[in-house]
PDB file of N, CA and C in Angstrom:
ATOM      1  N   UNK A   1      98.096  74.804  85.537  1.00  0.00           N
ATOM      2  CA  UNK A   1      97.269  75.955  85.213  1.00  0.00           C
ATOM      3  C   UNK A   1      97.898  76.675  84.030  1.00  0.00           C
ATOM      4  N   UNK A   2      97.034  76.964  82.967  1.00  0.00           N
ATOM      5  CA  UNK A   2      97.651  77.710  81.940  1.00  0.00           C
ATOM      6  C   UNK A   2      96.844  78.977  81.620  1.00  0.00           C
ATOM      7  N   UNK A   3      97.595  80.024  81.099  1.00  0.00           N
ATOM      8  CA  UNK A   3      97.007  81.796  81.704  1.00  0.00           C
ATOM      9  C   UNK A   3      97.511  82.209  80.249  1.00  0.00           C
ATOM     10  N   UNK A   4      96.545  82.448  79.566  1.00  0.00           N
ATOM     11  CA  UNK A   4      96.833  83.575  78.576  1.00  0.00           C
ATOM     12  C   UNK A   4      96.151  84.810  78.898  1.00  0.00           C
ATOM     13  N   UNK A   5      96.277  85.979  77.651  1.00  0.00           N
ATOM     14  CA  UNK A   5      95.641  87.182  77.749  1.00  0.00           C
ATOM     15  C   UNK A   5      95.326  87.408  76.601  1.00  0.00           C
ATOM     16  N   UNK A   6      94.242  87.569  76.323  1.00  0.00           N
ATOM     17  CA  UNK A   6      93.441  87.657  75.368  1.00  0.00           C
ATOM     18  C   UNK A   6      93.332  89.461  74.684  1.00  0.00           C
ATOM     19  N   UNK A   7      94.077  89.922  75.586  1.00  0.00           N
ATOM     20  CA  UNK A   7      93.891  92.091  75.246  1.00  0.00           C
ATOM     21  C   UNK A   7      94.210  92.538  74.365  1.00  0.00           C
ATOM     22  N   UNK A   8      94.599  91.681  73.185  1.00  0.00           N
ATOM     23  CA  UNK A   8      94.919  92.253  71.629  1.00  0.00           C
ATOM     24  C   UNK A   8      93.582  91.905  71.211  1.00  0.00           C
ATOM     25  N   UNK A   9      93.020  90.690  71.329  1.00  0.00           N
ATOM     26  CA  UNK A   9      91.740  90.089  70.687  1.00  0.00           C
ATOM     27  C   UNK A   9      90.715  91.230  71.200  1.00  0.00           C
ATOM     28  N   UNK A  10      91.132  92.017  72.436  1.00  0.00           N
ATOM     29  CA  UNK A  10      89.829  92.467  72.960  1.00  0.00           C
ATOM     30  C   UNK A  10      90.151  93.802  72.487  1.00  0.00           C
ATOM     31  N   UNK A  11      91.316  94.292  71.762  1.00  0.00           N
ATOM     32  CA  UNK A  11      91.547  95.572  71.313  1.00  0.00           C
ATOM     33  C   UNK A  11      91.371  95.448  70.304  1.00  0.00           C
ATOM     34  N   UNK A  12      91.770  94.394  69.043  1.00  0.00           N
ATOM     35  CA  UNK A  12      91.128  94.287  67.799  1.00  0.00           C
ATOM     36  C   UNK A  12      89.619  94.801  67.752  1.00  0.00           C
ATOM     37  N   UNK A  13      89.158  93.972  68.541  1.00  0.00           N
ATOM     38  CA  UNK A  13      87.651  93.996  68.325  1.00  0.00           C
ATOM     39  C   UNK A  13      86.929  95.250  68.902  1.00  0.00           C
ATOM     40  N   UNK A  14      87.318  96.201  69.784  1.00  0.00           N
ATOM     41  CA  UNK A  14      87.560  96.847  69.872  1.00  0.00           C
ATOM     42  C   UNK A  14      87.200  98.583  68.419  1.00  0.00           C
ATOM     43  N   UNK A  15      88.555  98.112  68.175  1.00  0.00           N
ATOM     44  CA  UNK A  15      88.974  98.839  67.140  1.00  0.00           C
ATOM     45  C   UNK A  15      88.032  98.439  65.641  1.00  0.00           C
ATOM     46  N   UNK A  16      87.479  97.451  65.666  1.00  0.00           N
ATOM     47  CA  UNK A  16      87.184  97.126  64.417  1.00  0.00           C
ATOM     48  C   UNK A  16      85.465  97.787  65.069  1.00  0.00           C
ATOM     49  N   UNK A  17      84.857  97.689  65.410  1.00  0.00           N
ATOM     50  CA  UNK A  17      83.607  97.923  65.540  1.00  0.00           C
ATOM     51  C   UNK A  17      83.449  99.459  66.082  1.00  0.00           C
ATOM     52  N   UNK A  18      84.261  99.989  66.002  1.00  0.00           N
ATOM     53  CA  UNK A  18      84.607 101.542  66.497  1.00  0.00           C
ATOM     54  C   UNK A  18      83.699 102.112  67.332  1.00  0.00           C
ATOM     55  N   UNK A  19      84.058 101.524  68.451  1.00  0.00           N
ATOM     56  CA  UNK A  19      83.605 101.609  70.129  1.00  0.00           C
ATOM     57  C   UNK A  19      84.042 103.112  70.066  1.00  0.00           C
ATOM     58  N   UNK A  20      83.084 103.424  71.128  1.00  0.00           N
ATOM     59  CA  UNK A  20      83.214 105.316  71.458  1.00  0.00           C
ATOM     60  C   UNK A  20      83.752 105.206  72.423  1.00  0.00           C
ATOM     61  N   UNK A  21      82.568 105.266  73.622  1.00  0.00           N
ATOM     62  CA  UNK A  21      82.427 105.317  75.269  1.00  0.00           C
ATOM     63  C   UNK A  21      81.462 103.793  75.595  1.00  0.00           C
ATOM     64  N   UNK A  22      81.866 103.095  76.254  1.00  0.00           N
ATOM     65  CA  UNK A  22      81.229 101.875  76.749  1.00  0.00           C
ATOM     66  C   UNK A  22      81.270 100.862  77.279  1.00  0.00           C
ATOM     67  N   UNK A  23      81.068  99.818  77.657  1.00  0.00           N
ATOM     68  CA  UNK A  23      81.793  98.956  78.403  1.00  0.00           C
ATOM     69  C   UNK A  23      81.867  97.452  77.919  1.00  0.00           C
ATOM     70  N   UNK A  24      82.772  96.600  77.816  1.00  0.00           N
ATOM     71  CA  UNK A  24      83.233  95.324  76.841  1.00  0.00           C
ATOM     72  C   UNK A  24      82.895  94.445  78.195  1.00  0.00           C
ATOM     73  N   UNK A  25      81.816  93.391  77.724  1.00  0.00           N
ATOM     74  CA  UNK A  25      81.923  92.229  78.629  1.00  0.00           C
ATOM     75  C   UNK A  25      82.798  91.202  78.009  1.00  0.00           C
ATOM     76  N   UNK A  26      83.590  90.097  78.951  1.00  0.00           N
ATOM     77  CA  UNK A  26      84.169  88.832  78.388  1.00  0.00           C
ATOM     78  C   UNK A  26      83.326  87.901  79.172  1.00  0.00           C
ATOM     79  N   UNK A  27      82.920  86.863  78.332  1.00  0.00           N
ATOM     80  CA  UNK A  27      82.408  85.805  79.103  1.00  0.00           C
ATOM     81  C   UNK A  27      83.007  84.384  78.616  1.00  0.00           C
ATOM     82  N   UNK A  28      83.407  83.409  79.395  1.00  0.00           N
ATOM     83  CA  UNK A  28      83.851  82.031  78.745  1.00  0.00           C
ATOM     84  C   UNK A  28      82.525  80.964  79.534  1.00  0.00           C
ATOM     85  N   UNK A  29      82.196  79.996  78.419  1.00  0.00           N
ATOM     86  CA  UNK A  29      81.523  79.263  79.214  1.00  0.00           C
ATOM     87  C   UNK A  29      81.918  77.494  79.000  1.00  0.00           C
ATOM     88  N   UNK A  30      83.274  77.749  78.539  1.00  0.00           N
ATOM     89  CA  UNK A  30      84.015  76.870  78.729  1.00  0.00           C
ATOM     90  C   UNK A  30      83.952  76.152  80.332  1.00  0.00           C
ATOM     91  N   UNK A  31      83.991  75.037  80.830  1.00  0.00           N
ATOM     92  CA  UNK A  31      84.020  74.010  82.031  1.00  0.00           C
ATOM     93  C   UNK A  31      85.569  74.127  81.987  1.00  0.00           C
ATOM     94  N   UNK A  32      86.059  74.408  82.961  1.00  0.00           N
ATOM     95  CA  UNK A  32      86.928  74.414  83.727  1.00  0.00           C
ATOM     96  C   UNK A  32      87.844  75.762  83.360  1.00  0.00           C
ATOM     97  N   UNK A  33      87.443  76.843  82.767  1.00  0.00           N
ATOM     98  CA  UNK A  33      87.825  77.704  82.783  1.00  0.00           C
ATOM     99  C   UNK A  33      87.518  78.958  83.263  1.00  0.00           C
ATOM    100  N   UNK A  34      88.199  79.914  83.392  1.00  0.00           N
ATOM    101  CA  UNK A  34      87.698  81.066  83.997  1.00  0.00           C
ATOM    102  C   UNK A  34      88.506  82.587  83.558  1.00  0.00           C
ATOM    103  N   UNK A  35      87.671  83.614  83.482  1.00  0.00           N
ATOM    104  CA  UNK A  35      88.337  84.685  83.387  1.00  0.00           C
ATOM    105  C   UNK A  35      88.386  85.953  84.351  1.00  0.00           C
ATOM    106  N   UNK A  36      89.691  86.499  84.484  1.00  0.00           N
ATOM    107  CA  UNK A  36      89.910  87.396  85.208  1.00  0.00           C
ATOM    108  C   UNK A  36      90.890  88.679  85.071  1.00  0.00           C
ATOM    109  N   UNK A  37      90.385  89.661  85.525  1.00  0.00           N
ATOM    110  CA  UNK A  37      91.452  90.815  85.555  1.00  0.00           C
ATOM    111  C   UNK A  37      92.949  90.980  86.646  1.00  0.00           C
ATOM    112  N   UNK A  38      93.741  90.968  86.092  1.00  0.00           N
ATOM    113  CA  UNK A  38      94.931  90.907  87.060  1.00  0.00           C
ATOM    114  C   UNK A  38      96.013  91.496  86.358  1.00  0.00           C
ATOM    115  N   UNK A  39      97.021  92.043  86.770  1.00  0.00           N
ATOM    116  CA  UNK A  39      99.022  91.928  86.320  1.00  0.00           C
ATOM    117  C   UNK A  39      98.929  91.065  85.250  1.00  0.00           C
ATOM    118  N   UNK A  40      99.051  90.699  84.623  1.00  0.00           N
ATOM    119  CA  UNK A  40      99.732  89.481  84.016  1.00  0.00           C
ATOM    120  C   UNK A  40     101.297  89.364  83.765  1.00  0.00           C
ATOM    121  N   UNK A  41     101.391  88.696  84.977  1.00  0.00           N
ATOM    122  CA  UNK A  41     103.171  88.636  85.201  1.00  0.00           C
ATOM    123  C   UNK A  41     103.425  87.558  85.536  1.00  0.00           C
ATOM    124  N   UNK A  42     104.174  86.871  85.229  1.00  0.00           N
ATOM    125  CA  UNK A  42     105.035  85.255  86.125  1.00  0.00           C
ATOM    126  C   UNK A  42     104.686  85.383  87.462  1.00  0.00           C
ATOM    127  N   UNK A  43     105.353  86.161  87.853  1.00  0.00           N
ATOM    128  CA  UNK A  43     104.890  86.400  89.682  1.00  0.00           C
ATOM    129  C   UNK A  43     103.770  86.294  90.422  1.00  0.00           C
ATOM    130  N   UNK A  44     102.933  87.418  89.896  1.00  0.00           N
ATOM    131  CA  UNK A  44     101.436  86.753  90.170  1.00  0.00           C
ATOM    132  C   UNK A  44     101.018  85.927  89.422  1.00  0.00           C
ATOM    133  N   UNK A  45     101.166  85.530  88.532  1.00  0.00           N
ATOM    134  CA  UNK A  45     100.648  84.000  87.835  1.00  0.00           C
ATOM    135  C   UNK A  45     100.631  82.852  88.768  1.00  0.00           C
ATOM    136  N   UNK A  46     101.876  82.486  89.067  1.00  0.00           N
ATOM    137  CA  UNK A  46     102.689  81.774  89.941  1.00  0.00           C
ATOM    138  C   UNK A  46     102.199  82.004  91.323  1.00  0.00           C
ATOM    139  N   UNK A  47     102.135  83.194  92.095  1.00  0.00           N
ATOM    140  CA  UNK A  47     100.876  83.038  93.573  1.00  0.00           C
ATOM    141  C   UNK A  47     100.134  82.342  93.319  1.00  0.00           C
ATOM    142  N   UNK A  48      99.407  82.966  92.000  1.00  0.00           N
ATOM    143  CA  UNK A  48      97.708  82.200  92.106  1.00  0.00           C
ATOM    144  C   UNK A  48      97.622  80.959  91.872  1.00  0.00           C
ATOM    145  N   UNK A  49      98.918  80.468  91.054  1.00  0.00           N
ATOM    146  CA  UNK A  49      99.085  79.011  91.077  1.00  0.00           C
ATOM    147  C   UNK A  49      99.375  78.217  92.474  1.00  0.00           C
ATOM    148  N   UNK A  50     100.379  78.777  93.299  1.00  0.00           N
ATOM    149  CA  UNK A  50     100.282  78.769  94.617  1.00  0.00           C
ATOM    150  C   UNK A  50      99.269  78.219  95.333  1.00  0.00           C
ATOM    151  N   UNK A  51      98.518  79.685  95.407  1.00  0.00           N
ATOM    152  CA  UNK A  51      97.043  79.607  96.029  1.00  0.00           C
ATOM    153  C   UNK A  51      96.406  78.546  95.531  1.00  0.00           C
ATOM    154  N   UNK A  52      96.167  78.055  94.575  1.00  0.00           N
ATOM    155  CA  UNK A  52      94.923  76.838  94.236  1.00  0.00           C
ATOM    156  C   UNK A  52      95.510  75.870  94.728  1.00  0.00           C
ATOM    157  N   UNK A  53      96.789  75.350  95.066  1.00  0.00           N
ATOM    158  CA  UNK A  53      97.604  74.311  95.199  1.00  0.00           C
ATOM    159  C   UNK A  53      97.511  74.333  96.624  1.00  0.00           C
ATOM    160  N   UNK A  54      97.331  74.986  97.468  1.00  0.00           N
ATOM    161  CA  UNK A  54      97.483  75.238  98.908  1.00  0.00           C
ATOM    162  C   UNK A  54      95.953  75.135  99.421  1.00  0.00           C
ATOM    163  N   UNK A  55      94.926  75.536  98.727  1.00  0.00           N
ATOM    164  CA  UNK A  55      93.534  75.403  98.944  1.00  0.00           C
ATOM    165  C   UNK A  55      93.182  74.136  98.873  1.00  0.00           C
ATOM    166  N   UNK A  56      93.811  73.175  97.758  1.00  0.00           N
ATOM    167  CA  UNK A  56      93.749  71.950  97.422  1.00  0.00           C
ATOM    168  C   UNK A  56      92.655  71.718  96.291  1.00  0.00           C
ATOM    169  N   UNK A  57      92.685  72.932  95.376  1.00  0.00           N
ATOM    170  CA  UNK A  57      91.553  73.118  94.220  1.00  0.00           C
ATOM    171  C   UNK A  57      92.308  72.399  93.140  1.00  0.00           C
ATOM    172  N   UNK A  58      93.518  71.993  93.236  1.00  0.00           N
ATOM    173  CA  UNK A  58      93.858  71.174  91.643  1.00  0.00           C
ATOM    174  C   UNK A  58      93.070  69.768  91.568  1.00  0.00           C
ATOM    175  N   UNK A  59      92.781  70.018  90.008  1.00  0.00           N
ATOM    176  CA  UNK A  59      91.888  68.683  89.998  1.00  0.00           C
ATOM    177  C   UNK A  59      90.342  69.207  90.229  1.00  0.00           C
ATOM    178  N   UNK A  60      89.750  70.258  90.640  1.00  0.00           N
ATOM    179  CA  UNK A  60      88.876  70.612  91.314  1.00  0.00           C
ATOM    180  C   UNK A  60      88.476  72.311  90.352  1.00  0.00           C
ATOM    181  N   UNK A  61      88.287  72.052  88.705  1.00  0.00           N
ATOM    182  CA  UNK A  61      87.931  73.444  88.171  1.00  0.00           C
ATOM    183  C   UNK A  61      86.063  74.123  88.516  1.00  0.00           C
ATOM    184  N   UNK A  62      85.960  72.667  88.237  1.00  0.00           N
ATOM    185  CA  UNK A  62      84.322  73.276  88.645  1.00  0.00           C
ATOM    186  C   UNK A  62      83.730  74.139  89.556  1.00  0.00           C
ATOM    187  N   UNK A  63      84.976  74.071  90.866  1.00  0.00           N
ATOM    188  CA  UNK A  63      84.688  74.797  91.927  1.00  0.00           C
ATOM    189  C   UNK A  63      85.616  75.800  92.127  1.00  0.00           C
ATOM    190  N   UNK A  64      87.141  75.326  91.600  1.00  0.00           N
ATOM    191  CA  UNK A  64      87.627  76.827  91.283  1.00  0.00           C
ATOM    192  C   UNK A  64      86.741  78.052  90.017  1.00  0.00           C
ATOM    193  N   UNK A  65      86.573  77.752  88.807  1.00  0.00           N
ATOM    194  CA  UNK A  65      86.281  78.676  88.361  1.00  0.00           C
ATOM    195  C   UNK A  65      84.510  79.476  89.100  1.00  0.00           C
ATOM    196  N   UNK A  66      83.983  78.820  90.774  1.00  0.00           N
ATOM    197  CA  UNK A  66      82.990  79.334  90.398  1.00  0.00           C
ATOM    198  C   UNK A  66      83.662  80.529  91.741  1.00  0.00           C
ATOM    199  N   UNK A  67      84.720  80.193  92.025  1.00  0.00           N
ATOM    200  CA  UNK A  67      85.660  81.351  93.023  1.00  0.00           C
ATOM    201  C   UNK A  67      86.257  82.409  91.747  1.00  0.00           C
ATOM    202  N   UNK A  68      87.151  82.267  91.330  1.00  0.00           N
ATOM    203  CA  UNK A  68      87.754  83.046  90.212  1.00  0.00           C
ATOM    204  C   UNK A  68      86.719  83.767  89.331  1.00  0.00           C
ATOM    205  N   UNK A  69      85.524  83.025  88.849  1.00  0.00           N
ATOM    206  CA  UNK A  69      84.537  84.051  87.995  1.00  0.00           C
ATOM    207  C   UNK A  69      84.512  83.036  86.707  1.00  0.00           C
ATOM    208  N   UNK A  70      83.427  83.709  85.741  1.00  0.00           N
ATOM    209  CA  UNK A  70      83.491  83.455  84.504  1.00  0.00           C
ATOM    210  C   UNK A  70      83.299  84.633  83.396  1.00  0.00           C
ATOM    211  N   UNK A  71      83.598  85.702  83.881  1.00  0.00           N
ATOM    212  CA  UNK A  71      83.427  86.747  83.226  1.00  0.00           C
ATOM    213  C   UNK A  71      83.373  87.884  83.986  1.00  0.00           C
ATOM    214  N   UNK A  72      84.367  89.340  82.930  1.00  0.00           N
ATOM    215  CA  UNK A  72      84.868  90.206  83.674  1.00  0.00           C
ATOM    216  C   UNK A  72      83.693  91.318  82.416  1.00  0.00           C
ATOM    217  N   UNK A  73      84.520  92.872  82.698  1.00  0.00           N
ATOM    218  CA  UNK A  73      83.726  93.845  82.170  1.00  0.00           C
ATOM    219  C   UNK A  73      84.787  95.325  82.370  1.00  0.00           C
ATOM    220  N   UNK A  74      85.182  95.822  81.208  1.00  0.00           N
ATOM    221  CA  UNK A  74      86.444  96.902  81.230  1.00  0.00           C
ATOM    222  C   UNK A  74      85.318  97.894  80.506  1.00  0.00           C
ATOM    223  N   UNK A  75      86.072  98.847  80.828  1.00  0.00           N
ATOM    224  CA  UNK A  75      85.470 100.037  80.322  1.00  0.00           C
ATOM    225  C   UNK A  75      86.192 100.099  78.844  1.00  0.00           C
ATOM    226  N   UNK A  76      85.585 101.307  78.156  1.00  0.00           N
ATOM    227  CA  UNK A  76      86.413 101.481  76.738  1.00  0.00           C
ATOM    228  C   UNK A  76      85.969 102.897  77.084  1.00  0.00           C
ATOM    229  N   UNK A  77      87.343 104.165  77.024  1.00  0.00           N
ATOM    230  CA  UNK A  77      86.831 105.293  76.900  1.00  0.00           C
ATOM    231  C   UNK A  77      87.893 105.837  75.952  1.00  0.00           C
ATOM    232  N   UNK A  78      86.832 106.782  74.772  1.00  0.00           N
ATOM    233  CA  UNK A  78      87.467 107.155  73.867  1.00  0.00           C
ATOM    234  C   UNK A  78      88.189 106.783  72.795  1.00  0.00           C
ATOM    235  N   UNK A  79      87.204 105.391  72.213  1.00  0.00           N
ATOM    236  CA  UNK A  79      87.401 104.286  71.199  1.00  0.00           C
ATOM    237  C   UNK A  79      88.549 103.297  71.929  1.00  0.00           C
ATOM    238  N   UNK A  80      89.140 103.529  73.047  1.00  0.00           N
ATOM    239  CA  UNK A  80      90.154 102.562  74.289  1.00  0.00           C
ATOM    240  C   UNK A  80      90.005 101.797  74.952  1.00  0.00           C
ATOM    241  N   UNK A  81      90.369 100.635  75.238  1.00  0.00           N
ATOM    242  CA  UNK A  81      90.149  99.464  76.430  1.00  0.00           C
ATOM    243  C   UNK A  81      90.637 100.007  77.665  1.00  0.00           C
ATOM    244  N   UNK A  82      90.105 100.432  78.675  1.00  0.00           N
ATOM    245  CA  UNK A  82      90.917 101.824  79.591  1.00  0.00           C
ATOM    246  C   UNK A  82      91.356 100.314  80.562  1.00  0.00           C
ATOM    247  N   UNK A  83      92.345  99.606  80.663  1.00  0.00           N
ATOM    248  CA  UNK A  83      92.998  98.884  81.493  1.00  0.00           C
ATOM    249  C   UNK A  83      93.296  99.317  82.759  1.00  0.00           C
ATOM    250  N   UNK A  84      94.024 100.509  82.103  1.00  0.00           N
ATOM    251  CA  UNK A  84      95.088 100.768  83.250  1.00  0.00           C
ATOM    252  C   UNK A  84      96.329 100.002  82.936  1.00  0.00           C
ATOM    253  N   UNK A  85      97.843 100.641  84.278  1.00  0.00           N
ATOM    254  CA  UNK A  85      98.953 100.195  83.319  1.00  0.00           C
ATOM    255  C   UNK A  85      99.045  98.952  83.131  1.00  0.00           C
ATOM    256  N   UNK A  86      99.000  98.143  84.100  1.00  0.00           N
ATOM    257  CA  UNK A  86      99.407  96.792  83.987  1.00  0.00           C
ATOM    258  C   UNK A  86      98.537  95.808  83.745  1.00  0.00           C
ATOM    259  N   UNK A  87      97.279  95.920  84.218  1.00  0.00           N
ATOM    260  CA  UNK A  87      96.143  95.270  84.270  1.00  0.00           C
ATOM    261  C   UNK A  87      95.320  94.602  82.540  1.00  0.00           C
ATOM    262  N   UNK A  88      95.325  93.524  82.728  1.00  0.00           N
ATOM    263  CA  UNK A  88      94.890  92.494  81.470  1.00  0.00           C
ATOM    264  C   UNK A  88      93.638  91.533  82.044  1.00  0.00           C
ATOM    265  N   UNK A  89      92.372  91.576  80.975  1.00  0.00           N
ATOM    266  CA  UNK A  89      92.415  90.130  81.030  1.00  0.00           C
ATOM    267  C   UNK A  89      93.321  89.109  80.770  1.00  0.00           C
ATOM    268  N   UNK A  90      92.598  87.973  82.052  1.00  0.00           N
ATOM    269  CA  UNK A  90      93.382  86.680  81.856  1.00  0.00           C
ATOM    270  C   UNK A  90      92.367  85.616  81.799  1.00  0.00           C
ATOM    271  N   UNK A  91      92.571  84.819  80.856  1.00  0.00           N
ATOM    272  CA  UNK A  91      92.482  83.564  80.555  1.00  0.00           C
ATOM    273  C   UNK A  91      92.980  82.398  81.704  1.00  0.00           C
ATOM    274  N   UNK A  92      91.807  81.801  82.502  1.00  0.00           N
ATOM    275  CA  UNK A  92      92.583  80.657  83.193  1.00  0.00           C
ATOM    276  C   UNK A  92      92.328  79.179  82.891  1.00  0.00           C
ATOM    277  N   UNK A  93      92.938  78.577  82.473  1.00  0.00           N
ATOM    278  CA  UNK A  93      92.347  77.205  81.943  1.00  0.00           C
ATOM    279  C   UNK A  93      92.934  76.168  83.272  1.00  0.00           C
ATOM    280  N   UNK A  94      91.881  75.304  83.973  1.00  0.00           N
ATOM    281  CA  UNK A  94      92.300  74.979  85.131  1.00  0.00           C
ATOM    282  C   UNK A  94      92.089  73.063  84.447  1.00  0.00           C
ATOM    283  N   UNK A  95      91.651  72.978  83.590  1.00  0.00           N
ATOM    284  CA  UNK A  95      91.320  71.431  82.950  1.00  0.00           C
ATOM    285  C   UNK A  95      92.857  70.974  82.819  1.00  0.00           C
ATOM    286  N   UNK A  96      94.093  71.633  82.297  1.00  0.00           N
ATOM    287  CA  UNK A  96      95.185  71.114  81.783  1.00  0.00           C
ATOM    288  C   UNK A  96      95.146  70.260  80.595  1.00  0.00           C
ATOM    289  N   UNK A  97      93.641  70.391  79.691  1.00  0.00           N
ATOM    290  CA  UNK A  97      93.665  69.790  78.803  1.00  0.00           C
ATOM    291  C   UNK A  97      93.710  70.384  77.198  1.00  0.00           C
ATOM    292  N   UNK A  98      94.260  70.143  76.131  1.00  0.00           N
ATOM    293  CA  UNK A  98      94.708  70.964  75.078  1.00  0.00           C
ATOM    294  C   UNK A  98      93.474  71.140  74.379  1.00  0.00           C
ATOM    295  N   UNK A  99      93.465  72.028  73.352  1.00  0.00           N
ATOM    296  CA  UNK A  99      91.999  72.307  72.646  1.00  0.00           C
ATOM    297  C   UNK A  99      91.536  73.734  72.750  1.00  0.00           C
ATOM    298  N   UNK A 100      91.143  74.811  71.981  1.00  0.00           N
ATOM    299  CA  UNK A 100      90.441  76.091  71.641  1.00  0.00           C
ATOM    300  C   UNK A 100      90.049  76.053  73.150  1.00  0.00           C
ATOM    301  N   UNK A 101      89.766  77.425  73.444  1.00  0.00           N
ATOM    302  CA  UNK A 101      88.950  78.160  74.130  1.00  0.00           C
ATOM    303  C   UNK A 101      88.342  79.026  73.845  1.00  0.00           C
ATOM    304  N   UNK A 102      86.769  79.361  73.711  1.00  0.00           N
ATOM    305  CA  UNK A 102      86.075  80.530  73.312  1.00  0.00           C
ATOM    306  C   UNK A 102      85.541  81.952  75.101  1.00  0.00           C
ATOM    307  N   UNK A 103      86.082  82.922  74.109  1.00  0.00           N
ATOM    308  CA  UNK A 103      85.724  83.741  74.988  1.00  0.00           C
ATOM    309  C   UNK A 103      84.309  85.029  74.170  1.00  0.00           C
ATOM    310  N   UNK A 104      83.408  84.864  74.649  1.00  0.00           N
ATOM    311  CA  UNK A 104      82.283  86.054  74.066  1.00  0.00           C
ATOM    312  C   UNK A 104      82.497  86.740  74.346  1.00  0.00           C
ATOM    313  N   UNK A 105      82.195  88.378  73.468  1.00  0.00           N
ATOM    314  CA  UNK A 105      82.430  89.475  73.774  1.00  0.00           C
ATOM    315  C   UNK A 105      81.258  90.125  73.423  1.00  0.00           C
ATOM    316  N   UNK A 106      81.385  91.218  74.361  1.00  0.00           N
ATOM    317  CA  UNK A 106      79.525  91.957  73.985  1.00  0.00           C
ATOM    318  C   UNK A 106      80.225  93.311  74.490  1.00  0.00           C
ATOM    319  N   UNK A 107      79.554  94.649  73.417  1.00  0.00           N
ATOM    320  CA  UNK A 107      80.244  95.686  73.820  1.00  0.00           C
ATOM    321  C   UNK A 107      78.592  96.583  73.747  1.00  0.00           C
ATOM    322  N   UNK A 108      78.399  97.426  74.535  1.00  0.00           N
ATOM    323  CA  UNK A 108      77.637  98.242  74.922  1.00  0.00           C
ATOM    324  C   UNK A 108      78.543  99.592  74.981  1.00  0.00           C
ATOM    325  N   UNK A 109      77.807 100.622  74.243  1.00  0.00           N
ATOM    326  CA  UNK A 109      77.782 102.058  74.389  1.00  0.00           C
ATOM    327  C   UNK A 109      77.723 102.576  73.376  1.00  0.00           C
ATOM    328  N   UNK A 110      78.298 103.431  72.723  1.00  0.00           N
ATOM    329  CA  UNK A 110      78.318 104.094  71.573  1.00  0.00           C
ATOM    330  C   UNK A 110      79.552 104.476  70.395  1.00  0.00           C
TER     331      UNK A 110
END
């Protein structure tokens, strides 16, 4: 399983289109991937790697990403990605195979 975070890309963009008050969707419609809000820490990385391994979902993205999601939705208040402290999108790529990933972004508000 490989986990990036995409929250500079989503603060660039962000910042460049000079978001007020509103809310940022991410969507991937990448096959075998999925996105989600979490920590992004080794530790919980590593549970959730856990967890799929114990469920017996490796090998098995089609049906993990339709548990995990394919798209999350953060607020932006006050031209801000309001996270919170620790909290990131994450990027989950469950294929183990190398190559781009696209994530869409759609921002609503003002």
């Amino acid at each position: 399983m490989d986990a990036i975070s995409p929250a500079g890309y989503v603060e660039e963009f962000v910042e460049s289109i000079r978001a007020g008050n509103g809310l940022i969707h991410l969507f991937t419609r990448d096959r075998g991937v999925s996105i989600v809000f979490v920590e992004y820490e080794p530790g919980l990385l590593g549970d959730l790697e856990e967890l799929i391994n114990k469920l017996g979902l490796r090998g098995k993205p089609w049906l993990l990403e339709s548990l995990l999601g394919k798209n999350i939705t953060i607020p932006v208040v006050n031209s801000g990605v309001d996270t919170g402290v620790f909290k990131h999108p994450v990027l989950i790529d469950l294929t183990g195979k190398p190559g781009m990933r696209e994530v869409l972004m759609i921002y609503e508000g003002d």
